[in-house]
C-alpha atoms as a PDB file:
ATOM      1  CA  UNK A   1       0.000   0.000   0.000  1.00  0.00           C
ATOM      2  CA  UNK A   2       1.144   3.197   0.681  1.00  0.00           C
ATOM      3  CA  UNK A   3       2.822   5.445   2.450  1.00  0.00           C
ATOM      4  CA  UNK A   4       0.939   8.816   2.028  1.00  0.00           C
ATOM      5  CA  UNK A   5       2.137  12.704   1.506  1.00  0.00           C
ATOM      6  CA  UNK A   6       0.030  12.607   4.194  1.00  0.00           C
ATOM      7  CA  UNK A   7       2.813  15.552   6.717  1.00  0.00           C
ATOM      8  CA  UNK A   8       2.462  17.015   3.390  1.00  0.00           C
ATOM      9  CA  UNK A   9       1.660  20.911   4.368  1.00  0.00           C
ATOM     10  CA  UNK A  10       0.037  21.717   1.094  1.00  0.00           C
ATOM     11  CA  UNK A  11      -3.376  21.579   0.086  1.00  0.00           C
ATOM     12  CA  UNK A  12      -2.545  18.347  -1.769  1.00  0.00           C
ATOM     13  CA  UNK A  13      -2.621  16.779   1.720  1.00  0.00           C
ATOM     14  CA  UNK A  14      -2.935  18.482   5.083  1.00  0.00           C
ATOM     15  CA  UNK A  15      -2.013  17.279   8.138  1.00  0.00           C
ATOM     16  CA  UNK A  16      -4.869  14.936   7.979  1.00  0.00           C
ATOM     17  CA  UNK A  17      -4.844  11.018   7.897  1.00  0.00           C
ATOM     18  CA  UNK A  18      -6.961  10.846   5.282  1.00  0.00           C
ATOM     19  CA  UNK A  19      -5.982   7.152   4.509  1.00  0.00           C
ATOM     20  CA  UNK A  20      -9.105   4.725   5.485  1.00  0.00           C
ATOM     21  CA  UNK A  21      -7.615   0.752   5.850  1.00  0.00           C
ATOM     22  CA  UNK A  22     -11.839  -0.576   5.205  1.00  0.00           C
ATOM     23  CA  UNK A  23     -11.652   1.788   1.664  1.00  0.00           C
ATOM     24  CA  UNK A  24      -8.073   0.418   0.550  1.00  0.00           C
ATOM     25  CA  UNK A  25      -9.659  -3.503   1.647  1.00  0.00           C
ATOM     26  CA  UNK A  26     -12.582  -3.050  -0.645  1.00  0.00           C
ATOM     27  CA  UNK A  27     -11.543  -1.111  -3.758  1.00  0.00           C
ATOM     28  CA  UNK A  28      -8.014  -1.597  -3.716  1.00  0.00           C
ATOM     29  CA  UNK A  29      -7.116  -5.036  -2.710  1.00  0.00           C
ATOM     30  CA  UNK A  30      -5.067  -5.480  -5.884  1.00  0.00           C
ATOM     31  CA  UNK A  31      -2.864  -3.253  -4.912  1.00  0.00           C
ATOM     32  CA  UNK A  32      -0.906  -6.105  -2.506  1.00  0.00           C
ATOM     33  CA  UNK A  33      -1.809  -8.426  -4.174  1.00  0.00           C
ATOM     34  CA  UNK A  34       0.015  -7.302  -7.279  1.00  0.00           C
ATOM     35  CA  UNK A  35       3.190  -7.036  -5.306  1.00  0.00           C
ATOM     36  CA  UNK A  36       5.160 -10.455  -6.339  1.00  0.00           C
ATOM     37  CA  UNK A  37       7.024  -9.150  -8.970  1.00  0.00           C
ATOM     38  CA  UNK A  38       9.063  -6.533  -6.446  1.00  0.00           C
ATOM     39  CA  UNK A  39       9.299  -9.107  -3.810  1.00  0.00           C
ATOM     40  CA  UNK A  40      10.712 -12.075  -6.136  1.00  0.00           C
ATOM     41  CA  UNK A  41      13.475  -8.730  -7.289  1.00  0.00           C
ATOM     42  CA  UNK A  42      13.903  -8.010  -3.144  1.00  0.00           C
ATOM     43  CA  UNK A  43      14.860 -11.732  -3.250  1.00  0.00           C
ATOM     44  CA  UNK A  44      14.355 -11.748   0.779  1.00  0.00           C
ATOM     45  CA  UNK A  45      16.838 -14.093   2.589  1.00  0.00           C
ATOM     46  CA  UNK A  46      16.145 -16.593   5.464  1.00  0.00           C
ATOM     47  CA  UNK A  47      19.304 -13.954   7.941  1.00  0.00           C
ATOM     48  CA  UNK A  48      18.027 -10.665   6.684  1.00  0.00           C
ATOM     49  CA  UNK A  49      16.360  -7.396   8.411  1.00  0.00           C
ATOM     50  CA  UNK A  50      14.244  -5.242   5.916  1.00  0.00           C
ATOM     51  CA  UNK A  51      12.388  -2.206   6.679  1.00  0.00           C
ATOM     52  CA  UNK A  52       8.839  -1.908   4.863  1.00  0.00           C
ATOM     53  CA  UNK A  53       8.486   1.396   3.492  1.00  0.00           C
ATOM     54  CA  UNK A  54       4.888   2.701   3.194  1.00  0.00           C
ATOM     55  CA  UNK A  55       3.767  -1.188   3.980  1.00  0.00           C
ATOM     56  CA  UNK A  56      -0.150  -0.410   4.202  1.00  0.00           C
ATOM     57  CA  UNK A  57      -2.246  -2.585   6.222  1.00  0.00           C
ATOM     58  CA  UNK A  58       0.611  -5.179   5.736  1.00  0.00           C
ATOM     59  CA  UNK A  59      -0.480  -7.793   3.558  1.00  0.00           C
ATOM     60  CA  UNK A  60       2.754  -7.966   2.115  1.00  0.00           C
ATOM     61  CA  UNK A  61       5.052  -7.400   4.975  1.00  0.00           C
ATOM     62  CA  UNK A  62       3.272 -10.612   6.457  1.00  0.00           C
ATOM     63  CA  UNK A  63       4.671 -12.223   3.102  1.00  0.00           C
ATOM     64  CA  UNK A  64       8.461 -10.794   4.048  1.00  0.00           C
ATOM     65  CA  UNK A  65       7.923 -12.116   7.582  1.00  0.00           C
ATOM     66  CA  UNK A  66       7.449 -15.243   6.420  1.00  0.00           C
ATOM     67  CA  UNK A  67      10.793 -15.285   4.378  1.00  0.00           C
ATOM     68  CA  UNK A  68      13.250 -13.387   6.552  1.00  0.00           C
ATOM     69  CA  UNK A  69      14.545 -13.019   9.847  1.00  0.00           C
ATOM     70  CA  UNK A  70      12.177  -9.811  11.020  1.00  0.00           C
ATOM     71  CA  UNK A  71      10.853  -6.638   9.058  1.00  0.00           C
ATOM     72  CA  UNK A  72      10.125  -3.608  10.343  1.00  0.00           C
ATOM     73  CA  UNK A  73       6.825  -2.253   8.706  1.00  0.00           C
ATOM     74  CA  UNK A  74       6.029   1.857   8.605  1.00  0.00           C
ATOM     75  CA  UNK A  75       3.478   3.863   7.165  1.00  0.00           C
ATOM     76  CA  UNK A  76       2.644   7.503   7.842  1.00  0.00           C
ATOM     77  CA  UNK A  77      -1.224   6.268   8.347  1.00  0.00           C
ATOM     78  CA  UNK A  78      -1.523   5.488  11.311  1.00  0.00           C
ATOM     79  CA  UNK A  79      -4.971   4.027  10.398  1.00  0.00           C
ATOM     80  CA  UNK A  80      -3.096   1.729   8.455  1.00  0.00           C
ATOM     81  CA  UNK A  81      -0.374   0.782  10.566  1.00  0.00           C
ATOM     82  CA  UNK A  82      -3.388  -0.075  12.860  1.00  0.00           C
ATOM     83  CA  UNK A  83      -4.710  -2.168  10.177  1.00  0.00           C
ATOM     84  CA  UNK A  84      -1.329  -3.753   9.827  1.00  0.00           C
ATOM     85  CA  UNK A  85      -1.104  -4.493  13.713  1.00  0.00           C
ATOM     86  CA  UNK A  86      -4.560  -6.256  13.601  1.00  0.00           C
ATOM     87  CA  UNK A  87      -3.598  -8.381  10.440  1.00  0.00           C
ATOM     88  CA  UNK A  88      -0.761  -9.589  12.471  1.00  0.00           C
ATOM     89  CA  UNK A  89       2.270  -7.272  11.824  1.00  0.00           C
ATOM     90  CA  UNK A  90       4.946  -7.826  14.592  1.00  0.00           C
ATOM     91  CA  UNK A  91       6.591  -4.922  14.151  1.00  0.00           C
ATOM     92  CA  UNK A  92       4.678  -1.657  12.670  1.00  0.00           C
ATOM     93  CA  UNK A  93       5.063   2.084  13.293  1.00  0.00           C
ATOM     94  CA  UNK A  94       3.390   5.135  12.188  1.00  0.00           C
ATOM     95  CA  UNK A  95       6.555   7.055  10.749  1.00  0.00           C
ATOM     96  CA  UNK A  96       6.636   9.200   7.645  1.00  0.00           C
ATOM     97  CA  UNK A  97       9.236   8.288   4.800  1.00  0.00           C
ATOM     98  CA  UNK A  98      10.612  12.316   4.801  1.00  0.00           C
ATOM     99  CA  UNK A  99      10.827  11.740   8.524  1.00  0.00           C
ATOM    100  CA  UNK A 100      13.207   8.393   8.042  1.00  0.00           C
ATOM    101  CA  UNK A 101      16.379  10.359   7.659  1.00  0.00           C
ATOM    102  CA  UNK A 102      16.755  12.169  11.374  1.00  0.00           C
ATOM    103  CA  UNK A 103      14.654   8.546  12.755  1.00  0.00           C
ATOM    104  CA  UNK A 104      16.922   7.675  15.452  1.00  0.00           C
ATOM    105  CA  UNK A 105      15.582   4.055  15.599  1.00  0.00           C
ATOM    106  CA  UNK A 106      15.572   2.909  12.100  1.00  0.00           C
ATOM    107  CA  UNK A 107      18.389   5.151  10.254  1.00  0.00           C
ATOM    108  CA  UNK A 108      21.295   3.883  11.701  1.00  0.00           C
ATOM    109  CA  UNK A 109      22.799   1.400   8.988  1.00  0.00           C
ATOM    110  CA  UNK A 110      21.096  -2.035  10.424  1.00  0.00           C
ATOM    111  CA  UNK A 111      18.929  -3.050   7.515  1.00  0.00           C
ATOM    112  CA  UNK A 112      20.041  -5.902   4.901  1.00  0.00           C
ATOM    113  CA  UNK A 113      17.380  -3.979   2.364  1.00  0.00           C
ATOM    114  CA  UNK A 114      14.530  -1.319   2.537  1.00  0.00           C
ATOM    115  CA  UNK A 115      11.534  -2.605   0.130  1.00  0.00           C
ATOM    116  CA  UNK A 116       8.388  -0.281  -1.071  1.00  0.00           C
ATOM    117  CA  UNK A 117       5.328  -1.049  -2.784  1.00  0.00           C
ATOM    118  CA  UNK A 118       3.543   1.416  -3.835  1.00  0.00           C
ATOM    119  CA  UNK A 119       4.362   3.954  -1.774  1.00  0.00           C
ATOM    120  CA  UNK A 120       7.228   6.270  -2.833  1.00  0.00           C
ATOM    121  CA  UNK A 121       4.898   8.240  -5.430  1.00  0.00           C
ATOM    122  CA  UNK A 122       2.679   9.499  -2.254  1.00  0.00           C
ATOM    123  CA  UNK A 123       6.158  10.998  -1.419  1.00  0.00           C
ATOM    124  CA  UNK A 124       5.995  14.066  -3.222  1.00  0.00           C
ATOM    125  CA  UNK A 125       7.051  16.616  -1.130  1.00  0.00           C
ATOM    126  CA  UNK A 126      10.647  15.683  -1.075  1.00  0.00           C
ATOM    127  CA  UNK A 127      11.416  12.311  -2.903  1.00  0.00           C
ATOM    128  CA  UNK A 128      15.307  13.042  -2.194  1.00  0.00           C
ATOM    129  CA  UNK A 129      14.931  13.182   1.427  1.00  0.00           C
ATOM    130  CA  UNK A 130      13.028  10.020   1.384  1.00  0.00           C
ATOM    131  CA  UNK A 131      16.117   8.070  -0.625  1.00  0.00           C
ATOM    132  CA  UNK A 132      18.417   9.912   2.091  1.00  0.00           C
ATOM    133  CA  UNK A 133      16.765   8.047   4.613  1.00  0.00           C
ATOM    134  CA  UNK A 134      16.731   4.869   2.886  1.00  0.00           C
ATOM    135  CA  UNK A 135      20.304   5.228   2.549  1.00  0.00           C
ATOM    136  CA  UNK A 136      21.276   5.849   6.435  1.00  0.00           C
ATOM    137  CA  UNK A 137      19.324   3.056   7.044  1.00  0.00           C
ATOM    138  CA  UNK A 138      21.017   0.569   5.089  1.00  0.00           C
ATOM    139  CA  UNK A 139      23.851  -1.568   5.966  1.00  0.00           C
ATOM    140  CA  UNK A 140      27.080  -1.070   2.938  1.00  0.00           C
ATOM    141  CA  UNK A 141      25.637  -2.860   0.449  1.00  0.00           C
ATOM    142  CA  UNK A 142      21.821  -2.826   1.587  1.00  0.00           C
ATOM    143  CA  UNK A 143      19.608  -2.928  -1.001  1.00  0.00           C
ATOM    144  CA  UNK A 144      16.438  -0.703  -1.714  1.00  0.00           C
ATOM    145  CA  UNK A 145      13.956  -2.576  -3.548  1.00  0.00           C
ATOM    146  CA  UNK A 146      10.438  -1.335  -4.466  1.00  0.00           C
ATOM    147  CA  UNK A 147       7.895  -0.350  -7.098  1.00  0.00           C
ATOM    148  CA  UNK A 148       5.981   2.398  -7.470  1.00  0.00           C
ATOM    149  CA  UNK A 149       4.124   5.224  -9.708  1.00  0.00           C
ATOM    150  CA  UNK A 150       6.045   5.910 -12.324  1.00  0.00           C
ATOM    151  CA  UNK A 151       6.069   8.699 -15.727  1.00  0.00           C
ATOM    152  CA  UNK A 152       2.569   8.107 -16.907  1.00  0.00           C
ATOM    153  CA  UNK A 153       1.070   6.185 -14.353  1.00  0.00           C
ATOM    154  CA  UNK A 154      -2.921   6.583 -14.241  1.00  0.00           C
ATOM    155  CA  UNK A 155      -2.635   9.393 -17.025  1.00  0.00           C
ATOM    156  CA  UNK A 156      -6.401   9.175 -18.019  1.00  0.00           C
ATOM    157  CA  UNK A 157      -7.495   9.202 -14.383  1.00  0.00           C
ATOM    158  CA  UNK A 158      -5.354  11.667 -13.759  1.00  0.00           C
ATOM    159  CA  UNK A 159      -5.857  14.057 -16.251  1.00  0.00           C
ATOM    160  CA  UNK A 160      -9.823  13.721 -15.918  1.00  0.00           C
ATOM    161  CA  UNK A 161      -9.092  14.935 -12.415  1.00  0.00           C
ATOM    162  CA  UNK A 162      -7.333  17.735 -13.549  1.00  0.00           C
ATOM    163  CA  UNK A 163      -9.740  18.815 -16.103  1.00  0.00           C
ATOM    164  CA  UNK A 164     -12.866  18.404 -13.183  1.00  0.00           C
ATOM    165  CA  UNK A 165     -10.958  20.845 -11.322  1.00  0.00           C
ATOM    166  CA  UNK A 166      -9.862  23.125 -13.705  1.00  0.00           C
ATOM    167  CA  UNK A 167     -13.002  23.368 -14.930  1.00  0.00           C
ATOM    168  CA  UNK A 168     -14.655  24.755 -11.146  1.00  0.00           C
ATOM    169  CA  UNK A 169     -12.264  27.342 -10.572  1.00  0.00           C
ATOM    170  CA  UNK A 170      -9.174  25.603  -8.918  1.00  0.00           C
ATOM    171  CA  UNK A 171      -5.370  24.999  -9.634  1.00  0.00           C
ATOM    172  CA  UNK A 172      -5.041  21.262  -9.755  1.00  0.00           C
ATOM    173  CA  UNK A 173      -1.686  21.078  -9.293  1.00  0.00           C
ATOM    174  CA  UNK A 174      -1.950  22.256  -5.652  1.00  0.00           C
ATOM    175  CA  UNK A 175      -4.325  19.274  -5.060  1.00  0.00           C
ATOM    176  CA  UNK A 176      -2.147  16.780  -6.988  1.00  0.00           C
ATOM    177  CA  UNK A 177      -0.590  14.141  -4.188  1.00  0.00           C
ATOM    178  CA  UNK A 178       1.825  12.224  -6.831  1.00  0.00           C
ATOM    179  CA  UNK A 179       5.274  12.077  -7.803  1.00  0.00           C
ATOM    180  CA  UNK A 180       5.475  10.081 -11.005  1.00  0.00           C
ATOM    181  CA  UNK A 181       9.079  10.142 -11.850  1.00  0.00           C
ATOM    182  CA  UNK A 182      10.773   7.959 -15.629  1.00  0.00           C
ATOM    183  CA  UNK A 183      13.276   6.520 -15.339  1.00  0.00           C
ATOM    184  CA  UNK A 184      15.928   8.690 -15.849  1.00  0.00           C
ATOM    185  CA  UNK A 185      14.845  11.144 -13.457  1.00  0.00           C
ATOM    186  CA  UNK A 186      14.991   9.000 -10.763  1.00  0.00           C
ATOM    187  CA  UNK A 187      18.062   6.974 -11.191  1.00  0.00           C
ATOM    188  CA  UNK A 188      19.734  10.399 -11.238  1.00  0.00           C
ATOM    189  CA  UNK A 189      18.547  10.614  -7.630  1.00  0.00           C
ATOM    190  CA  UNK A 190      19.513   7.344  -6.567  1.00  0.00           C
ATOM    191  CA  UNK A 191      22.828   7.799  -7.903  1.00  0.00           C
ATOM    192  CA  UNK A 192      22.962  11.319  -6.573  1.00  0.00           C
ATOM    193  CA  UNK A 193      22.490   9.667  -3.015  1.00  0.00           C
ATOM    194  CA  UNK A 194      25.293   7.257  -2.541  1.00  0.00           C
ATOM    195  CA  UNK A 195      23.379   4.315  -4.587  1.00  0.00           C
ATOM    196  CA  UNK A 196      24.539   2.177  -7.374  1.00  0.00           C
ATOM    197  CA  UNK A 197      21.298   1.438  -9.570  1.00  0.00           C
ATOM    198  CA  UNK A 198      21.497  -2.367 -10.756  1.00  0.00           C
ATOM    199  CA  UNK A 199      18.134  -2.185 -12.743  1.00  0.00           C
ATOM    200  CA  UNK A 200      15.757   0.032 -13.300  1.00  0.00           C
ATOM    201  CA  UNK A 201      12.496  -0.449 -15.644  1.00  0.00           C
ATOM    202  CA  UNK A 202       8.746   1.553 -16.601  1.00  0.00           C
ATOM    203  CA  UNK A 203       6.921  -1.639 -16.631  1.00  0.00           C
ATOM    204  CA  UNK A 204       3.062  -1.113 -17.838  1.00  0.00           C
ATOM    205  CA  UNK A 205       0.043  -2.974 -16.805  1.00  0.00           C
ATOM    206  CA  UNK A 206      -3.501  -2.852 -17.346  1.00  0.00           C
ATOM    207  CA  UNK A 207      -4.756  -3.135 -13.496  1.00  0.00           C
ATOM    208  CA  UNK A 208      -8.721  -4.426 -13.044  1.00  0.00           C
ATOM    209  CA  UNK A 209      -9.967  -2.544 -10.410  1.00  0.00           C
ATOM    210  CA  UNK A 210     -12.212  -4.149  -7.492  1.00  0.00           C
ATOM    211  CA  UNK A 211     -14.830  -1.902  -8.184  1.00  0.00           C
ATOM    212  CA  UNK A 212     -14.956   0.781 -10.637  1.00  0.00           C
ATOM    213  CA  UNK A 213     -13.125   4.072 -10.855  1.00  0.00           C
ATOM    214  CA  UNK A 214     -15.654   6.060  -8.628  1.00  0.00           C
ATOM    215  CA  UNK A 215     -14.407   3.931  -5.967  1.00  0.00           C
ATOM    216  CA  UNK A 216     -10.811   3.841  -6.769  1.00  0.00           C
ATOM    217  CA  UNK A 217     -11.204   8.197  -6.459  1.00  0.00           C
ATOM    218  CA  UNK A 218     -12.841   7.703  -3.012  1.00  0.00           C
ATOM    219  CA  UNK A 219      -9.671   5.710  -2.034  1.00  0.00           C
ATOM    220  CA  UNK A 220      -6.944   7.223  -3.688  1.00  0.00           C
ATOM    221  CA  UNK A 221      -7.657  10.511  -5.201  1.00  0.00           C
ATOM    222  CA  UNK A 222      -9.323  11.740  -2.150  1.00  0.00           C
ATOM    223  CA  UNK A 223      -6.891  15.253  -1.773  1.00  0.00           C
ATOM    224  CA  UNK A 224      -8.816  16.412  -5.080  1.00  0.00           C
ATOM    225  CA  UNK A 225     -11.920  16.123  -3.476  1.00  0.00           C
ATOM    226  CA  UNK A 226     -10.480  18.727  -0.764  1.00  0.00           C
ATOM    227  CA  UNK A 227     -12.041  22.255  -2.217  1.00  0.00           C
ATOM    228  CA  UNK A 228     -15.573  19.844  -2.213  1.00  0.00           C
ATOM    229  CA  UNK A 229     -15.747  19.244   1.539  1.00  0.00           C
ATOM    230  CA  UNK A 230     -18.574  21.179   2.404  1.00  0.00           C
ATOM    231  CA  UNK A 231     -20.489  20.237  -0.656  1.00  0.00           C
ATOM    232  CA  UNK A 232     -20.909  16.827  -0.711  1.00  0.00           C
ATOM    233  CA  UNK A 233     -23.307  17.004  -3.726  1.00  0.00           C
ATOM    234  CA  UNK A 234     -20.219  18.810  -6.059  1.00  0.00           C
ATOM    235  CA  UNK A 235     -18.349  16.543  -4.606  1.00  0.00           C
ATOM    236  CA  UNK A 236     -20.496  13.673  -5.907  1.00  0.00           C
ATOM    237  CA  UNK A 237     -20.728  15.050  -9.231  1.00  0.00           C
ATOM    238  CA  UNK A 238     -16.632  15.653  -9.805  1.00  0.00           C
ATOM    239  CA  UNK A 239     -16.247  11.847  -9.499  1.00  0.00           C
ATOM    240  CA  UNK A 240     -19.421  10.952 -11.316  1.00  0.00           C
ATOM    241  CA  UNK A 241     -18.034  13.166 -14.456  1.00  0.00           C
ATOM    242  CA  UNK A 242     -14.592  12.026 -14.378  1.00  0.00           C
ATOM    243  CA  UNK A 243     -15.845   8.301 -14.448  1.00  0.00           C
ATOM    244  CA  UNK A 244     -17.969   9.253 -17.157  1.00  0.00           C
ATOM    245  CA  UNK A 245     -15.376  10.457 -19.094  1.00  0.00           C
ATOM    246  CA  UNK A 246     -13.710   7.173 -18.648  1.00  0.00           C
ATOM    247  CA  UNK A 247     -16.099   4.805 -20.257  1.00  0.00           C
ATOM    248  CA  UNK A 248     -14.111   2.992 -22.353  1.00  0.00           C
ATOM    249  CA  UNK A 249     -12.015   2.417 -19.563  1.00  0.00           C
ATOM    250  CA  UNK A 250     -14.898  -0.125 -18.579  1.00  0.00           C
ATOM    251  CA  UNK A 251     -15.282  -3.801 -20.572  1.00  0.00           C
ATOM    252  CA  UNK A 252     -17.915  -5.747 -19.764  1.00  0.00           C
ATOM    253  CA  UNK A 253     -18.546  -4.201 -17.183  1.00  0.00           C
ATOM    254  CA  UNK A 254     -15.653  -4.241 -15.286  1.00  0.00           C
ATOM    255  CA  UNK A 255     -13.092  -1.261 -15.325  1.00  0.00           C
ATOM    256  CA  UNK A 256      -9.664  -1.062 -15.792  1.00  0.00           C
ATOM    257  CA  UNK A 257      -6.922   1.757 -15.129  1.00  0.00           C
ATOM    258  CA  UNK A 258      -3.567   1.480 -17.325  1.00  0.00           C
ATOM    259  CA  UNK A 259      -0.581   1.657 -14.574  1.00  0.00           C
ATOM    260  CA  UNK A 260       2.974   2.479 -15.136  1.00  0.00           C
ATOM    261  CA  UNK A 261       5.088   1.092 -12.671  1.00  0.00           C
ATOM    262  CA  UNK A 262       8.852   2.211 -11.863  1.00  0.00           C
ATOM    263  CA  UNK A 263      10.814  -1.150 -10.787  1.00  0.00           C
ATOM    264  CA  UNK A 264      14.711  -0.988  -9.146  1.00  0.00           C
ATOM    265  CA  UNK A 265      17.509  -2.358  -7.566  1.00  0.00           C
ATOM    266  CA  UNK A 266      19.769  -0.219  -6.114  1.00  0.00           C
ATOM    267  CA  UNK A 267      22.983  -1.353  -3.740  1.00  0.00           C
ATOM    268  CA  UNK A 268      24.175   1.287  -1.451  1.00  0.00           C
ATOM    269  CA  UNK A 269      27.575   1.974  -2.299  1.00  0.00           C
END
């Protein structure tokens, strides 16, 4: 799952936990469950300690427990980290990924690999910072593992979003949560931070949603909903018009969303 922009102070996020673990459970289950590909690149090891990054209600950090020694699971939700606890996470905390860097606990070289999914494009408000605190707390030659948003990722969602807003009188990009980096962009900032990058892929995929993409705005795009608080019926009709806009994003029946995922190794150096 994620780890949210959530200490974000713009209006793309608040101070606000805005995360819900029942939302993510019913229109979003995929989102774990399409996690094997990053874990089977982690390669976990029976000795290791890895540090979850953004780990959700920790469906997959069960997975890692399973396959190494411990992980440490965090998440700046602490709605999810509660989800996490109750799913049977050993070890979960509510910390922010900006906040890893000056974490006394956790960024102090003693973890065999950091692993994300899904998480580091909530990250926006300095994706740097983030990798700086993935770096202090690796061991020399800790990994960071993970998968995440990457350049085009949910471009027609997006952009209907956008467009909704736009359209009412607002600046979207002051609502806009995401950091969608290519790939060049961000191995620059890997490599910038004391990382060697060992692979490093845009990997597309159709993704079936549980529901439909009314539902997958109610759990995900929820800081563009922000200038609709107080009207719930506006609010009801920006998600009903960018779904509609989206109907051929529907076979069938069921709908789909066309995700871009950034995939990497990277060995601290």
């Amino acid at each position: 799952m994620t780890d949210s922009s959530t200490t974000n102070p713009t209006p793309a996020a608040g101070n606000e936990d805005k995360w819900s673990s029942q939302m993510y459970s019913k229109h979003a289950s995929f989102v774990p469950a399409l996690g094997g590909p990053v874990v089977q690149l982690l390669a976990p090891q029976p000795h290791e300690r890895i540090l979850d990054l953004g780990a959700g209600d920790g469906v997959l950090t069960l997975d890692l427990e399973k396959q190494c020694q411990s992980v440490v699971a965090i998440d700046s939700s602490a709605d999810m980290i509660d989800a996490a606890r109750k799913n049977g996470c050993k070890d979960a905390h509510v910390v922010d990924g900006h906040d890893l860097v000056d974490h006394e606990e956790l960024a102090n070289g003693q973890f065999d690999a950091v692993f994300s999914s899904a998480a580091l494009h909530w990250m926006k408000k300095d994706p740097v910072r983030v990798i700086q605190g993935v770096n202090k707390c690796l061991k020399p030659g800790g990994r960071f593992v993970a998968e995440c948003g990457g350049f085009m990722n949910i471009a027609e969602v997006r952009t209907g979003l956008h467009w909704a807003l736009k359209k009412r009188g607002f600046n979207p990009e002051e609502f806009d949560p995401w950091f969608f980096p290519g790939v060049q962009t961000y191995r620059k900032m890997l490599e910038g931070q004391g990382f060697r990058v060992d692979s490093i892929e845009l990997v597309p995929r159709l993704t079936k949603l549980n529901t439909d993409v009314a539902g997958w705005i109610d759990t995900f795009g929820f800081s563009f909903l922000k200038p609709f608080e107080g009207d719930v019926e506006e609010r009801r009709k920006v998600i009903e018009e960018v779904q509609a806009n989206l109907m051929f994003s529907a076979d069938d029946g069921v709908w789909h969303i066309m995700y871009q995922r950034l995939r990497f190794k990277a060995v601290k150096v």
